[in-house]
C-alpha atoms as a PDB file:
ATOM      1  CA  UNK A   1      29.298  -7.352  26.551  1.00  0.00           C
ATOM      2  CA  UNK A   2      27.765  -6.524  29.544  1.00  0.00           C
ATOM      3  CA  UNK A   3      25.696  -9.155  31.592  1.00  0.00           C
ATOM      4  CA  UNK A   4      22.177  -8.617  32.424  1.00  0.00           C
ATOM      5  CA  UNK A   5      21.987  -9.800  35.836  1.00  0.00           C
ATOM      6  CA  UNK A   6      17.842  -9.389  35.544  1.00  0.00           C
ATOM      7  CA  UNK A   7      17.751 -11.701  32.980  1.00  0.00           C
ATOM      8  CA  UNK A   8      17.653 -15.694  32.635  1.00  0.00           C
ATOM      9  CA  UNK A   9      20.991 -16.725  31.218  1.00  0.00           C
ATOM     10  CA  UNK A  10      20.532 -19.767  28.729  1.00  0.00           C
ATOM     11  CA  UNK A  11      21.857 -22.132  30.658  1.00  0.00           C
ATOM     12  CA  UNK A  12      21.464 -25.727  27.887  1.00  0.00           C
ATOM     13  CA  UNK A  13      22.948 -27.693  25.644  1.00  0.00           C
ATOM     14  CA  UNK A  14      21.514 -24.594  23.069  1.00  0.00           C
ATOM     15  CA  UNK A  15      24.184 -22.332  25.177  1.00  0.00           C
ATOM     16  CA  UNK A  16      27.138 -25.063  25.152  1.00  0.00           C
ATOM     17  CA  UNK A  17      26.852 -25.208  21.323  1.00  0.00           C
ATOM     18  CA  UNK A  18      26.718 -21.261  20.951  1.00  0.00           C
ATOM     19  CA  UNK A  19      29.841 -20.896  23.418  1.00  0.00           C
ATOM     20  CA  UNK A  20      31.641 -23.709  21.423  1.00  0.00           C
ATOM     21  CA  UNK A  21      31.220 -21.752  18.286  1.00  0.00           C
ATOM     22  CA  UNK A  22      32.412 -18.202  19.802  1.00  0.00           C
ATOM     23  CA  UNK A  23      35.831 -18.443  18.183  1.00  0.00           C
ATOM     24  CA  UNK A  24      34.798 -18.677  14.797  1.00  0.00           C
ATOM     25  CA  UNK A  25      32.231 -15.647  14.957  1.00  0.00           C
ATOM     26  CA  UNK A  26      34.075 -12.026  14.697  1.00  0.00           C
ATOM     27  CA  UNK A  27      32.722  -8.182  15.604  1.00  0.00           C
ATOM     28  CA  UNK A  28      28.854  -7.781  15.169  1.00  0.00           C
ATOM     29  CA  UNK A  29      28.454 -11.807  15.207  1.00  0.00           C
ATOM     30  CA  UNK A  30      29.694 -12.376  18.304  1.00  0.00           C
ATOM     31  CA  UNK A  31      28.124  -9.996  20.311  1.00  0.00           C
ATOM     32  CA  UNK A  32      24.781 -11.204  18.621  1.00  0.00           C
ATOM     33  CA  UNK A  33      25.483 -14.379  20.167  1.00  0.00           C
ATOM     34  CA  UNK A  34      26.491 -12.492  23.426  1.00  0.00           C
ATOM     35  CA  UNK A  35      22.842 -11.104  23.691  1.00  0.00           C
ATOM     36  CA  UNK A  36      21.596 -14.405  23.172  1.00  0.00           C
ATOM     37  CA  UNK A  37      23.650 -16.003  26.051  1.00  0.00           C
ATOM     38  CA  UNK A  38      23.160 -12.968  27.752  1.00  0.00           C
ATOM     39  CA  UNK A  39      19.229 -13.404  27.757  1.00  0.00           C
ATOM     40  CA  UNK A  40      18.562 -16.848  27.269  1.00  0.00           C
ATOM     41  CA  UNK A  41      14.585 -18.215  27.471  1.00  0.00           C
ATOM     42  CA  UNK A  42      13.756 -13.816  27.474  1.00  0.00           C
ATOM     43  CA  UNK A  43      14.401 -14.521  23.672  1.00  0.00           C
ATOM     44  CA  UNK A  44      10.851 -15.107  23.826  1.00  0.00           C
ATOM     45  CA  UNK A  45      10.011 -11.174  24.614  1.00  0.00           C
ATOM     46  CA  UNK A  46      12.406  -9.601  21.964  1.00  0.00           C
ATOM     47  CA  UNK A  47      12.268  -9.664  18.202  1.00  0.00           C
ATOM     48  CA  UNK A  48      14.936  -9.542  15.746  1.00  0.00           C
ATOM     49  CA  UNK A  49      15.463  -6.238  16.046  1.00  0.00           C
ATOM     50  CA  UNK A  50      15.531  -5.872  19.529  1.00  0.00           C
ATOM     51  CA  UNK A  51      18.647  -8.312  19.691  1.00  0.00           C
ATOM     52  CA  UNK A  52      20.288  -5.997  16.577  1.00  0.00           C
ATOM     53  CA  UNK A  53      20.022  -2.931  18.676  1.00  0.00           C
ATOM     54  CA  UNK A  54      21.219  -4.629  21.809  1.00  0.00           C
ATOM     55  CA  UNK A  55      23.935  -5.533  19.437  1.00  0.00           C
ATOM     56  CA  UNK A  56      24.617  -2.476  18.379  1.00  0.00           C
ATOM     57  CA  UNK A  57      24.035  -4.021  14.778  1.00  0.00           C
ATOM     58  CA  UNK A  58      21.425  -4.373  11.987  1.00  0.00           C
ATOM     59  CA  UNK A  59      18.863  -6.951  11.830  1.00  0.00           C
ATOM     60  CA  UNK A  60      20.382  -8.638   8.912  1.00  0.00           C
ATOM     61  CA  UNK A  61      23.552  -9.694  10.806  1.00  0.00           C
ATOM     62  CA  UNK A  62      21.374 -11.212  13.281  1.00  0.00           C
ATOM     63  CA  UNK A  63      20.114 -13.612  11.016  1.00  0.00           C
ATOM     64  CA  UNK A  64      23.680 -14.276   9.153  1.00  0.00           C
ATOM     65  CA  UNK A  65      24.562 -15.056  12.942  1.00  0.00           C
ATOM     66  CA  UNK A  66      22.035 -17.318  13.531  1.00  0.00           C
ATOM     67  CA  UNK A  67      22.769 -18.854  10.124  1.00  0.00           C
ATOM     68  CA  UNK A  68      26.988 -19.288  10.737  1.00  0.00           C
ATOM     69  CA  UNK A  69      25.319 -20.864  13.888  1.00  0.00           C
ATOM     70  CA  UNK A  70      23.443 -23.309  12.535  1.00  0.00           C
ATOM     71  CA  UNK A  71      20.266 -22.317  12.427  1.00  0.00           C
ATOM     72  CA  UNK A  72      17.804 -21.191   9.692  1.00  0.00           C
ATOM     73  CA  UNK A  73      17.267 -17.952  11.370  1.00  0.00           C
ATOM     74  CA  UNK A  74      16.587 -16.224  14.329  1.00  0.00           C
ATOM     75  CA  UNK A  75      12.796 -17.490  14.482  1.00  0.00           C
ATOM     76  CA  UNK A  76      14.596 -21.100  14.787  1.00  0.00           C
ATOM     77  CA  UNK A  77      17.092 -20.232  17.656  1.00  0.00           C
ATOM     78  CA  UNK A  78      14.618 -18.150  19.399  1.00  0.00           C
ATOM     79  CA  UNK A  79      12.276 -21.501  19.558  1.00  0.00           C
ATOM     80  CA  UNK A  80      15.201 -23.713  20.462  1.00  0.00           C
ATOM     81  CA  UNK A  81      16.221 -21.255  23.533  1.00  0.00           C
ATOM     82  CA  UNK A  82      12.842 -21.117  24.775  1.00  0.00           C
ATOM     83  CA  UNK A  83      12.287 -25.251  24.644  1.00  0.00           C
ATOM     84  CA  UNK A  84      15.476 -25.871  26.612  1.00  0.00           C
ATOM     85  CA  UNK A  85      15.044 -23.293  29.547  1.00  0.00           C
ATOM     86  CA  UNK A  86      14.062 -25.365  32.456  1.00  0.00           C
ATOM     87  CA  UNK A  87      10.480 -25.290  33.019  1.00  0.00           C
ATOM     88  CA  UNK A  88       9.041 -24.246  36.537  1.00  0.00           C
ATOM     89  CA  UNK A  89       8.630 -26.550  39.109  1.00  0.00           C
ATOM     90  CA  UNK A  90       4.678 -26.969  39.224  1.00  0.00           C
ATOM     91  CA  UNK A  91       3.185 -26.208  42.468  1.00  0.00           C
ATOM     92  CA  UNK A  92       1.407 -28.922  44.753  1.00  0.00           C
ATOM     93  CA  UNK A  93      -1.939 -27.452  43.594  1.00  0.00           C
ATOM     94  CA  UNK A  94      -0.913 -27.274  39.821  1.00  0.00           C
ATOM     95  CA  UNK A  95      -0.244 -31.182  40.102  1.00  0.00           C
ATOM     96  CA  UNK A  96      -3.692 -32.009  40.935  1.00  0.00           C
ATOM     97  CA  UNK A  97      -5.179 -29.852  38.595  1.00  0.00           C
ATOM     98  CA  UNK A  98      -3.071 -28.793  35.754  1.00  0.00           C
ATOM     99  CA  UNK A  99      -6.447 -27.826  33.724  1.00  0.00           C
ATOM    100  CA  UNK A 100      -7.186 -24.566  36.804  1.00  0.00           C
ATOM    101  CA  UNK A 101      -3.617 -23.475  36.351  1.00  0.00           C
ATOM    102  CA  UNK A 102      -3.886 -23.482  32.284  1.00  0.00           C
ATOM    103  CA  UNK A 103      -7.357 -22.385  32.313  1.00  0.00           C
ATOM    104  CA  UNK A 104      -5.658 -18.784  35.044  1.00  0.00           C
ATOM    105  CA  UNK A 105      -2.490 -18.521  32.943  1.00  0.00           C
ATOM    106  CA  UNK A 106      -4.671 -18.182  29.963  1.00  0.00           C
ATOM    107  CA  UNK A 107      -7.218 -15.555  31.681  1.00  0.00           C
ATOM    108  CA  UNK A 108      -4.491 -13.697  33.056  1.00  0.00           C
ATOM    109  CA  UNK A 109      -2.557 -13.428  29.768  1.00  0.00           C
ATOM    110  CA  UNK A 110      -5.589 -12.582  27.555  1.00  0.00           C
ATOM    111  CA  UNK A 111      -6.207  -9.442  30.621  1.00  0.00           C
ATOM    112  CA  UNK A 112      -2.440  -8.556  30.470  1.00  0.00           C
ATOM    113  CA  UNK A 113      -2.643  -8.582  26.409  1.00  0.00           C
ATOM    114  CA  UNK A 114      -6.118  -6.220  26.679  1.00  0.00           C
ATOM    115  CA  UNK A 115      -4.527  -4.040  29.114  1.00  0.00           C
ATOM    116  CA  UNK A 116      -1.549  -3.748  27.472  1.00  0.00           C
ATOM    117  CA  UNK A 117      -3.254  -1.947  24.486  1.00  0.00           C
ATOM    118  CA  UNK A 118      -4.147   1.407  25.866  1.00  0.00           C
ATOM    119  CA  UNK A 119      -0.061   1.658  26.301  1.00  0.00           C
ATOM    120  CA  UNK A 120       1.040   0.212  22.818  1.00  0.00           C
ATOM    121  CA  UNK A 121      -1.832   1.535  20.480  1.00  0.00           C
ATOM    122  CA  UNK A 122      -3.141   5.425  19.977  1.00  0.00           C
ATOM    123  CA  UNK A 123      -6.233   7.046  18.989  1.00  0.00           C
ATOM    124  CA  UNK A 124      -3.499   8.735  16.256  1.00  0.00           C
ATOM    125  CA  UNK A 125      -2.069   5.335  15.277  1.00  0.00           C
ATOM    126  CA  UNK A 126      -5.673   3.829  14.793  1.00  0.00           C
ATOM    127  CA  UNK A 127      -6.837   7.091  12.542  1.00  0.00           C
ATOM    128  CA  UNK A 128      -4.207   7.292  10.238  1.00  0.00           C
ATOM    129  CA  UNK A 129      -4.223   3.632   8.960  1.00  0.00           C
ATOM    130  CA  UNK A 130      -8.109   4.230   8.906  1.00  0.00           C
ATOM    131  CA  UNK A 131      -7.463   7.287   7.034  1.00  0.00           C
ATOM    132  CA  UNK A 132      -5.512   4.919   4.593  1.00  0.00           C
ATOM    133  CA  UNK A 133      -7.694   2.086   4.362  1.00  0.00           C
ATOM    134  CA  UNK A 134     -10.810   5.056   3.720  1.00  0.00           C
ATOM    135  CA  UNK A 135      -8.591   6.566   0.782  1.00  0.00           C
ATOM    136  CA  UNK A 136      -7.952   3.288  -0.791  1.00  0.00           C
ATOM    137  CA  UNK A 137      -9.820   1.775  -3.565  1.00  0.00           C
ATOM    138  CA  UNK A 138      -8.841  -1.922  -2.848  1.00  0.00           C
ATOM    139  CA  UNK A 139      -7.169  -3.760   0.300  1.00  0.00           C
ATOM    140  CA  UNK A 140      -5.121  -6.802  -0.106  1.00  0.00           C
ATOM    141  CA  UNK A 141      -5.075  -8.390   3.312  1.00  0.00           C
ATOM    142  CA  UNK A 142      -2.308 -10.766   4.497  1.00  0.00           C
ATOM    143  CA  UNK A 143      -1.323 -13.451   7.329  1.00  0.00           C
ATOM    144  CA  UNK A 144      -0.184 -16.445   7.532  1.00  0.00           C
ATOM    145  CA  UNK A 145      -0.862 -19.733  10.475  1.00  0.00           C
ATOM    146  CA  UNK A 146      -2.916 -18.744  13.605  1.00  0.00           C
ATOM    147  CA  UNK A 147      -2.678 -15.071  12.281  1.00  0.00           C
ATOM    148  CA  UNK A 148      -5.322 -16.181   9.290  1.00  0.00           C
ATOM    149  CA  UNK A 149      -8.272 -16.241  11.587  1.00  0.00           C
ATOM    150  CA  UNK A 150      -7.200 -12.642  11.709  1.00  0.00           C
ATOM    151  CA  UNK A 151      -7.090 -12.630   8.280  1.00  0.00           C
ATOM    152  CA  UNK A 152     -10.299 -13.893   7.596  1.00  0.00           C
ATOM    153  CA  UNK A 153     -12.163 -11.003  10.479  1.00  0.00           C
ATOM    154  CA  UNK A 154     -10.809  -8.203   9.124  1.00  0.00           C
ATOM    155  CA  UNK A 155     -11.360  -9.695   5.115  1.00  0.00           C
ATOM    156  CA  UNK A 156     -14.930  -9.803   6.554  1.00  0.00           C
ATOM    157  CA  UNK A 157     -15.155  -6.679   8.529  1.00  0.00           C
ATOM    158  CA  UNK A 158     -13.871  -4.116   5.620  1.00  0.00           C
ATOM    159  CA  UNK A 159     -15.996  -5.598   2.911  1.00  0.00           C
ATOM    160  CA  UNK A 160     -19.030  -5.552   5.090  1.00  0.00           C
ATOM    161  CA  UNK A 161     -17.527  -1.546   5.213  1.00  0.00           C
ATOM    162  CA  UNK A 162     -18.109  -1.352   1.203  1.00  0.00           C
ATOM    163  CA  UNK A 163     -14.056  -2.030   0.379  1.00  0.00           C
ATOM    164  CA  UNK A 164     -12.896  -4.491  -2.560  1.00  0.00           C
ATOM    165  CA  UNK A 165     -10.943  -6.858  -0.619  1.00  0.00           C
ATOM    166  CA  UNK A 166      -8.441  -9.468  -1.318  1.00  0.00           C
ATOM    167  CA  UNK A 167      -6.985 -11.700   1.273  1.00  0.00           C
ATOM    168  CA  UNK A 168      -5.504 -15.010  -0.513  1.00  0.00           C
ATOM    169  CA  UNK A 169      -5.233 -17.710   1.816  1.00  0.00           C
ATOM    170  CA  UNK A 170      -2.238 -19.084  -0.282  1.00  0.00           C
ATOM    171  CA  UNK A 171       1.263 -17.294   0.569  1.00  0.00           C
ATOM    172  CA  UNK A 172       2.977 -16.958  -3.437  1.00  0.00           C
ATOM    173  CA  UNK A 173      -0.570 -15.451  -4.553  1.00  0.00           C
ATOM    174  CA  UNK A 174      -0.503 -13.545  -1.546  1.00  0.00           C
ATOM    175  CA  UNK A 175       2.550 -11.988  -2.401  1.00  0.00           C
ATOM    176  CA  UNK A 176       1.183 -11.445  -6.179  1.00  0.00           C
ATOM    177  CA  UNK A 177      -1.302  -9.725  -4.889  1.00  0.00           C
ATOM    178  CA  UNK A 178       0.201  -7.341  -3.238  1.00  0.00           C
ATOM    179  CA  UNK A 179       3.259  -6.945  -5.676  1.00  0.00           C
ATOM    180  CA  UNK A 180       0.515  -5.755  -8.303  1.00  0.00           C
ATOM    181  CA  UNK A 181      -1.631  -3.111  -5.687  1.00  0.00           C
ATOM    182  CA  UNK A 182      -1.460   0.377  -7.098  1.00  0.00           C
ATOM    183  CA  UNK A 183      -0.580   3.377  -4.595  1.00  0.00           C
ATOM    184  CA  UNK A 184      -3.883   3.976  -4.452  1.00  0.00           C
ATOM    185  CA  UNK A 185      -4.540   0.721  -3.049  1.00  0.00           C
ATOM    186  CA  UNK A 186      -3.383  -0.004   0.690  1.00  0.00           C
ATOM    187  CA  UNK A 187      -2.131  -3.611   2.039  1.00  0.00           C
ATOM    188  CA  UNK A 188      -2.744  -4.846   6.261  1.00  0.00           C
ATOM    189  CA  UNK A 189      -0.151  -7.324   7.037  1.00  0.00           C
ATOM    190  CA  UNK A 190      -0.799  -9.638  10.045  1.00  0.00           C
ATOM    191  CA  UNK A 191       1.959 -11.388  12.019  1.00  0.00           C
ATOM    192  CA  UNK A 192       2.372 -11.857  15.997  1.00  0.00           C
ATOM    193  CA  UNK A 193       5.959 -11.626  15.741  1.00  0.00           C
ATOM    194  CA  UNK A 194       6.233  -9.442  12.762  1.00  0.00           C
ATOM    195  CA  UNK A 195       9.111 -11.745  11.688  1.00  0.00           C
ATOM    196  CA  UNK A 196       6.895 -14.579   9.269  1.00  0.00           C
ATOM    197  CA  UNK A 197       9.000 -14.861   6.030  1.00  0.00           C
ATOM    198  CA  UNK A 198       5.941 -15.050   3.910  1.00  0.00           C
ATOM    199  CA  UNK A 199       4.047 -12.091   5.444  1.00  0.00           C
ATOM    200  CA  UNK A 200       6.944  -9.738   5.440  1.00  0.00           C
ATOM    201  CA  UNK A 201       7.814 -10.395   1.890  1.00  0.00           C
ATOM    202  CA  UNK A 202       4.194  -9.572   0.593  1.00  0.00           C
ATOM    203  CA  UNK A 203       3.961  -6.217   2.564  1.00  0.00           C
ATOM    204  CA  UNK A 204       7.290  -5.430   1.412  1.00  0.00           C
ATOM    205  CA  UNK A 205       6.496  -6.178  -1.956  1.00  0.00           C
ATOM    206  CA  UNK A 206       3.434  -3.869  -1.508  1.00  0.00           C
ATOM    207  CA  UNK A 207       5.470  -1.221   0.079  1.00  0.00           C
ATOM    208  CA  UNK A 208       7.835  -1.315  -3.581  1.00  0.00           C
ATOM    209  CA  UNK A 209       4.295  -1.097  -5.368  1.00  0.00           C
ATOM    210  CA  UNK A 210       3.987   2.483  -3.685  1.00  0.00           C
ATOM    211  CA  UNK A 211       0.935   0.970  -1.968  1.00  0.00           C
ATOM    212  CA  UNK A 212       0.834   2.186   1.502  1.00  0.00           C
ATOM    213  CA  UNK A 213       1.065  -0.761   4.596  1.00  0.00           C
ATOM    214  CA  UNK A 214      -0.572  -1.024   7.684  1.00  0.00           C
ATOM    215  CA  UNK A 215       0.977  -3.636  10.189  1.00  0.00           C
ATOM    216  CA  UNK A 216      -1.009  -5.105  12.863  1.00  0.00           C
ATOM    217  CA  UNK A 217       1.944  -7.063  15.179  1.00  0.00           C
ATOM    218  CA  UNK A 218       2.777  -7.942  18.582  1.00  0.00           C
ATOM    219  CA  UNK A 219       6.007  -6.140  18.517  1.00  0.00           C
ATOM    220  CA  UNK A 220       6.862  -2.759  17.864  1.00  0.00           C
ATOM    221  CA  UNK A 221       9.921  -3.470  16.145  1.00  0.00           C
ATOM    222  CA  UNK A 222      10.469  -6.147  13.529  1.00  0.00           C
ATOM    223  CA  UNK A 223      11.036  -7.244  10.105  1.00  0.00           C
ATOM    224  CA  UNK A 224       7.238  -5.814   9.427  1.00  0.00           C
ATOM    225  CA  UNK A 225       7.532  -3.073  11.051  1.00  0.00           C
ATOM    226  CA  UNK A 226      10.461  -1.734   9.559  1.00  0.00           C
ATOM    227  CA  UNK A 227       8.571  -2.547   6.451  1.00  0.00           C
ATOM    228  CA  UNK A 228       5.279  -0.900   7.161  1.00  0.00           C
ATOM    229  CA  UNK A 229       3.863   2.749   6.532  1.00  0.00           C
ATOM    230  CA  UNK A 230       1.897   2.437   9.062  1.00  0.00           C
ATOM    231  CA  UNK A 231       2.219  -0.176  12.664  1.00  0.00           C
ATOM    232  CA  UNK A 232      -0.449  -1.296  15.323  1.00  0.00           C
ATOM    233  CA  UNK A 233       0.815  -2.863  17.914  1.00  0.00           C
ATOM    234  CA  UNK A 234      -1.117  -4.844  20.651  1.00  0.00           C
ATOM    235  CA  UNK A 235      -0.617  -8.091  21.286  1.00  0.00           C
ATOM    236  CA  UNK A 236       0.511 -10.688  24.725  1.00  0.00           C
ATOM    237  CA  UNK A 237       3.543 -12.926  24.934  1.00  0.00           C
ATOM    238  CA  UNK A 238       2.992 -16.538  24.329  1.00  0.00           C
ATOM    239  CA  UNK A 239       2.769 -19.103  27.209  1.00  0.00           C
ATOM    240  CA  UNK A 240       4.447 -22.089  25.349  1.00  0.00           C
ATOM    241  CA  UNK A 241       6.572 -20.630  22.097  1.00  0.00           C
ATOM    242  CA  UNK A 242       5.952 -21.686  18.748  1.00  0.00           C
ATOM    243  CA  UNK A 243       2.075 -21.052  18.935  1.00  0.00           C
ATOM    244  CA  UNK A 244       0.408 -18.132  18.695  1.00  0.00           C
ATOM    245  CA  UNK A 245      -1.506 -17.628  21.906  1.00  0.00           C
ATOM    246  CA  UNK A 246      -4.807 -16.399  22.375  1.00  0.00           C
ATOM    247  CA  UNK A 247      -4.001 -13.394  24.497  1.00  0.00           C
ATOM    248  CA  UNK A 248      -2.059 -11.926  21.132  1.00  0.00           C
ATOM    249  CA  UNK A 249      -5.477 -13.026  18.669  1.00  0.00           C
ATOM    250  CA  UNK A 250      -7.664 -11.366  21.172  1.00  0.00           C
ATOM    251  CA  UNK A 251      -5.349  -8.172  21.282  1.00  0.00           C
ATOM    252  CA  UNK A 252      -5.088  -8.289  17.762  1.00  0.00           C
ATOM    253  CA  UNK A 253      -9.184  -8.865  17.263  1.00  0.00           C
ATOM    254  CA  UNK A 254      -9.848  -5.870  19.507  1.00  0.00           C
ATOM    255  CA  UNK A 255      -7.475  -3.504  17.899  1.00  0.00           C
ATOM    256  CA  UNK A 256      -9.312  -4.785  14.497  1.00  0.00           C
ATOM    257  CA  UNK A 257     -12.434  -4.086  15.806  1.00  0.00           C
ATOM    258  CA  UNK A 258     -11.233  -0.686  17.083  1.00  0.00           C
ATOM    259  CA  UNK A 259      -9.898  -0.302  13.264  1.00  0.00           C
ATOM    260  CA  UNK A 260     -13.219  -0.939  11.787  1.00  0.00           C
ATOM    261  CA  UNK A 261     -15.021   1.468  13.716  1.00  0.00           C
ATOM    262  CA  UNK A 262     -12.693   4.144  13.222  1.00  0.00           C
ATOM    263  CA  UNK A 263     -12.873   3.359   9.635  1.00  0.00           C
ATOM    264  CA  UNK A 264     -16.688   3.391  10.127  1.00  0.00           C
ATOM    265  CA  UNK A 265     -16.729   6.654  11.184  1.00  0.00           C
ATOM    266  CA  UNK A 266     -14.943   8.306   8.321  1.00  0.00           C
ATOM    267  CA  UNK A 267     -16.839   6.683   5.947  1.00  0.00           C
ATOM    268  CA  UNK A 268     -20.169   7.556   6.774  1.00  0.00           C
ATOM    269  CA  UNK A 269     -23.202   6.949   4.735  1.00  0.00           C
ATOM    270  CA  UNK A 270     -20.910   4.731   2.026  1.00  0.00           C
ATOM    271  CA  UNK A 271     -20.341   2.658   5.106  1.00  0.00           C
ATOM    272  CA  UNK A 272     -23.838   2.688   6.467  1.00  0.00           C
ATOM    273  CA  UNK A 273     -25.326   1.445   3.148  1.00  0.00           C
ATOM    274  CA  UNK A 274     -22.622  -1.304   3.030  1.00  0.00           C
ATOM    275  CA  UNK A 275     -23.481  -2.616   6.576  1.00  0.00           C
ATOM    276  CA  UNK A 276     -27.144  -2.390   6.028  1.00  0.00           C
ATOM    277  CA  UNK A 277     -26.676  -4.398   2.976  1.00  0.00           C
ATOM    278  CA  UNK A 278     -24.326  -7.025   4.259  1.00  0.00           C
ATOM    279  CA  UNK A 279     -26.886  -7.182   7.428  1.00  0.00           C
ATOM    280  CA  UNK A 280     -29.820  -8.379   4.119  1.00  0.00           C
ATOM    281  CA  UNK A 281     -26.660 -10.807   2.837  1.00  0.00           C
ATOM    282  CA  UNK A 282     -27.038 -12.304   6.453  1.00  0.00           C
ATOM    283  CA  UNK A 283     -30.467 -12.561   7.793  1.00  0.00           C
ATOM    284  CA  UNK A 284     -31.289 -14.513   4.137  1.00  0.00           C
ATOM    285  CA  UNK A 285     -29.084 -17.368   5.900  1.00  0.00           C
ATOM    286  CA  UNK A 286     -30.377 -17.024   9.523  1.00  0.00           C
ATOM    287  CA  UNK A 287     -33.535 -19.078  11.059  1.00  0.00           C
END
């Protein structure tokens, strides 16, 4: 496979372990292990099926790579890359004060993230999932770690709308949930990296329920994505992998909020009575 020259090779024990296990991987295993010597810590930017299609392969024989590798998935090898790739050396000025350098890389990431929506999410994308979540008679909503303080907005946001909403915190009645929506019911999956087991499983299990699903990701392609009727993307990348950082929450929040007013809109009156009533439910518990 060609080299990327462009990119950070993995350069680790992570990359002496993959090389020493070339021989025993054949055709579309090896040259997913290629790609991920090839790219090393960029891991971090591509999802699942980015790596398949550099590949040339499907996503599944990504993860059976991963797995003859030693690994529980790609998720797992992705984090590993990312932890051994030498960090930076800090600057004089980030030595004295680590906090301003967090405190700008944080700013800066949650501005990039904001930005980056106008490119990754359009005015067509946000009416047609609104258009789905207006039709629908009940929304089962579903996320999973720092994603469920997504969760929890958008649970709030659509029922103060006038929707029957569902979003179980735990992940099997989650998944019940949504394998028992009708078609005339809709299901909004969150997941920054579009690849959490327990998220992708409920909106596919929605998706075999005939219920239509609206993904709200990070990445435009991904395990949710390819499962979704419908996919918002918007979203930053993280500053130290394995958390979900708040540049991708904020993108996510904003594109909710963008969601809900769309979704305002076509709903109308039905909505205005809803909002008028939920703002009764909350002055009864303000000062």
């Amino acid at each position: 496979m060609e080299e990327h020259s462009d990119f950070s090779p993995l350069e680790s024990h992570l990359a002496a372990h993959i090389r020493a296990h070339l021989g025993e991987l054949r055709g579309t295993e090896a040259r997913v292990a290629q790609v991920v010597l090839d790219r090393g810590a960029d891991l971090v930017h591509l999802s699942v099926s980015d790596v398949a299609e550099l590949a040339g392969t499907a996503s599944s024989s990504v993860v059976r790579a991963c797995q003859r590798l030693g690994f529980r998935g790609y998720q797992e090898l992705k984090i590993a890359a990312v932890r051994q790739a030498p960090a930076p050396a800090p600057s004089p000025a980030d030595r004295r004060d680590p906090a301003a350098r967090a405190l700008a890389d944080t700013v800066h990431a949650a501005r990039e993230a904001l930005d980056g929506i106008a490119t990754t999410l359009t005015a067509d994308d946000l009416r047609a999932a609104a258009e789905v979540l207006a039709a629908a008679d009940q929304v089962v909503v579903v996320g999973a770690g720092l994603s469920g303080a997504v969760v929890l907005d958008a649970a709030y946001r659509l029922r103060a709308l006038g929707l029957r909403v569902d979003a179980p915190a735990d992940p099997l009645t989650a998944q019940l949930a949504a394998a028992g929506l009708p078609p005339t019911a809709a299901c909004l999956a969150v997941s920054h990296t579009g690849a959490t087991r327990t998220v992708v499983d409920a909106a596919r299990r929605a998706r075999d329920a005939g219920a239509p699903v609206i993904a709200l990701t990070s990445y435009a392609r991904s395990p949710l994505s390819e499962a979704a009727t419908h996919t918002l993307v918007a979203g930053g990348q993280d500053l130290v992998f394995g958390l979900e950082t708040t540049a991708s929450r904020i993108a996510h929040l904003t594109a909710l909020d963008a969601l809900t007013l769309t979704l305002m809109a076509l709903r109308g009156d039905t909505a205005e009575r809803a909002l008028n009533l939920s703002a009764d439910v909350t002055a009864d518990h303000a000062y």
